[in-house]
C-alpha atoms as a PDB file:
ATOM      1  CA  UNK A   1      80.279  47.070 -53.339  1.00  0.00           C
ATOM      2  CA  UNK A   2      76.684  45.836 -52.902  1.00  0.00           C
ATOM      3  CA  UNK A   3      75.363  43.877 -55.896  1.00  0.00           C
ATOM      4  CA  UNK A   4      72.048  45.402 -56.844  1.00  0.00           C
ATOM      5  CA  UNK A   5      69.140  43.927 -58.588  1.00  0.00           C
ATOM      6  CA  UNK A   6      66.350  45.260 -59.966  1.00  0.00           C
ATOM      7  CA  UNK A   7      62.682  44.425 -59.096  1.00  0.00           C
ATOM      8  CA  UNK A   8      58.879  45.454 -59.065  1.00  0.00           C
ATOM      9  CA  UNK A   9      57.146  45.887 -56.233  1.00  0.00           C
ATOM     10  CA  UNK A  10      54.234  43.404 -57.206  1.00  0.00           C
ATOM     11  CA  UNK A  11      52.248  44.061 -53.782  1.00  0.00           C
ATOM     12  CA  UNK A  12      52.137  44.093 -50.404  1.00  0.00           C
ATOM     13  CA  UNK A  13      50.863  41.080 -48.492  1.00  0.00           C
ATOM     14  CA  UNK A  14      50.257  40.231 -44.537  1.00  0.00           C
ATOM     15  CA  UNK A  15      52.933  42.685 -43.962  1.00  0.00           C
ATOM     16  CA  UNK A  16      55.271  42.044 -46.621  1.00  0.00           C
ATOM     17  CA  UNK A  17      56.537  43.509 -49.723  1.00  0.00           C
ATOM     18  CA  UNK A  18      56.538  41.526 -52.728  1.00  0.00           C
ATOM     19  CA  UNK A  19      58.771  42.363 -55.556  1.00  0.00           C
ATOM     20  CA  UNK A  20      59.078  40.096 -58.392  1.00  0.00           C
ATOM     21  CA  UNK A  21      62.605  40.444 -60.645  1.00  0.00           C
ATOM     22  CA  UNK A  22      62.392  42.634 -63.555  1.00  0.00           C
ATOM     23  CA  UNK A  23      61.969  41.254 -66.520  1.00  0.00           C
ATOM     24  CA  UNK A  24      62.369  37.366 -64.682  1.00  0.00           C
ATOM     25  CA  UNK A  25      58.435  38.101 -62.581  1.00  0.00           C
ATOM     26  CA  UNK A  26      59.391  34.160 -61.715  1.00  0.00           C
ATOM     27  CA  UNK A  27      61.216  35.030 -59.552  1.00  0.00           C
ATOM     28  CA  UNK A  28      60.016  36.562 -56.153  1.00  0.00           C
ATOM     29  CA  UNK A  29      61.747  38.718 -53.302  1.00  0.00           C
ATOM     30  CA  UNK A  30      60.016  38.901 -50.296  1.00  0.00           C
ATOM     31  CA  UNK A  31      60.904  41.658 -47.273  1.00  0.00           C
ATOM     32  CA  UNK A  32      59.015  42.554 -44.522  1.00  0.00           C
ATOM     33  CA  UNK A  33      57.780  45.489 -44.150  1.00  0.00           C
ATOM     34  CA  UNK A  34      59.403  46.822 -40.985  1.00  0.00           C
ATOM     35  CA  UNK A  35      62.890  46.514 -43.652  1.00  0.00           C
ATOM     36  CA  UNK A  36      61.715  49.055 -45.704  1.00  0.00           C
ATOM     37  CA  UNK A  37      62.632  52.756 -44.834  1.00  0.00           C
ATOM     38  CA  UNK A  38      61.848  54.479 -48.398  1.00  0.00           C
ATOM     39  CA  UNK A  39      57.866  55.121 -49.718  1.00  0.00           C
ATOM     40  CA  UNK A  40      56.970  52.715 -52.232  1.00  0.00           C
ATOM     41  CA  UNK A  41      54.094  52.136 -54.317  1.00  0.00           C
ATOM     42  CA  UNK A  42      52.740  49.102 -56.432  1.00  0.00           C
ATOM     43  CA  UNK A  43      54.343  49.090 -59.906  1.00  0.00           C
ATOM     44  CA  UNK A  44      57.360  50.729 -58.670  1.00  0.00           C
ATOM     45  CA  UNK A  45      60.846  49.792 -60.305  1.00  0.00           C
ATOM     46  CA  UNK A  46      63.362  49.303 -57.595  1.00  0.00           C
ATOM     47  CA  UNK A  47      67.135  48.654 -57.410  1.00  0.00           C
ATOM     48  CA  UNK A  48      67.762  46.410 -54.464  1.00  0.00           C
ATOM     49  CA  UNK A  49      71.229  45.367 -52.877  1.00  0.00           C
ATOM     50  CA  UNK A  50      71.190  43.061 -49.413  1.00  0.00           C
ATOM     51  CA  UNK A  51      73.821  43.649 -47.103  1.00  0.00           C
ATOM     52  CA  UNK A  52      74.296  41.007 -43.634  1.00  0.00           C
ATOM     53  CA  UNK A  53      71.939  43.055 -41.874  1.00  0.00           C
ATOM     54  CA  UNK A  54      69.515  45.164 -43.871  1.00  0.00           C
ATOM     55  CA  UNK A  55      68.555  45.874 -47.409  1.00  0.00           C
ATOM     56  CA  UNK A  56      69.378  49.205 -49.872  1.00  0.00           C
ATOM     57  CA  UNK A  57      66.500  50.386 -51.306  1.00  0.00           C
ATOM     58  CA  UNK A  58      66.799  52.772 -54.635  1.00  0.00           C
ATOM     59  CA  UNK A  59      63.541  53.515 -56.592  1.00  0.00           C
ATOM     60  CA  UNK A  60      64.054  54.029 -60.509  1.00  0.00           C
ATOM     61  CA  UNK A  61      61.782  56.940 -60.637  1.00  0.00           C
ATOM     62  CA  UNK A  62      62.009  57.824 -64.367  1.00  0.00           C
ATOM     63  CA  UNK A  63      61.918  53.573 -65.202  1.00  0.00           C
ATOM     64  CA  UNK A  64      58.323  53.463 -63.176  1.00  0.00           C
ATOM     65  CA  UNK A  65      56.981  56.266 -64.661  1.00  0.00           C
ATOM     66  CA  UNK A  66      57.971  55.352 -68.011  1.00  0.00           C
ATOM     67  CA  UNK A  67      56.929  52.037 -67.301  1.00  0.00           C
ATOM     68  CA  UNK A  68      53.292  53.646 -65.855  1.00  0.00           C
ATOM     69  CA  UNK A  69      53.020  55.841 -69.494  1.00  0.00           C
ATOM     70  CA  UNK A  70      53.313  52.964 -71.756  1.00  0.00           C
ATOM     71  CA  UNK A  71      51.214  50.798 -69.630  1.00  0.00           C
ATOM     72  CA  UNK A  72      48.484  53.727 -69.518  1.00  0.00           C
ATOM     73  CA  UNK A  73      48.840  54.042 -73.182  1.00  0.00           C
ATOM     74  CA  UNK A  74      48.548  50.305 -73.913  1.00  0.00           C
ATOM     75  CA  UNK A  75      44.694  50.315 -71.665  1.00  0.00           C
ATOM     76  CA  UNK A  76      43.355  53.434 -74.516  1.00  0.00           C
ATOM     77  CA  UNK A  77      44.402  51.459 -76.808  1.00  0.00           C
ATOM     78  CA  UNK A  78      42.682  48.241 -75.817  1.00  0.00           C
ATOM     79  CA  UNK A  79      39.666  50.615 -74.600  1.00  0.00           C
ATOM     80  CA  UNK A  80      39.844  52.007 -78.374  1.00  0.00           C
ATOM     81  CA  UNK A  81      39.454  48.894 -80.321  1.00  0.00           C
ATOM     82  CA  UNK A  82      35.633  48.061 -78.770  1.00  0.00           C
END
């Protein structure tokens, strides 16, 4: 069984993807972008297992739009209090 960690895709740079852990953004993950195979967008949460050749790529769909909601609703606020 692949062991699977969990990431957000921070950004994509000189033609890699940057993903920085969940919840440890310390720590960075780094894959070039001919390794990825699925559509992925900044802010996305992703699950992401390495086997010897390649690298399994599962998006958290419900996480990053959770994720997305709370971060919208945290900018009215902020936009509120002026």
């Amino acid at each position: 069984m692949i062991e699977k960690k969990r990431y957000t895709l921070d950004r994509i740079d000189d033609g890699f993807y940057v993903f920085l852990q969940y919840r440890k953004e310390e720590k960075e993950l780094l894959i070039p972008a001919s390794k990825i195979s699925v559509n992925l967008s900044e802010g996305d949460i992703v699950c992401i297992g390495e086997t010897e050749s390649d690298y399994v790529i599962e998006v958290m769909a419900n996480e990053t739009q959770n994720m997305k909601d709370k971060v919208s609703s945290l900018l009215v606020k902020l936009k509120n209090k002026k």
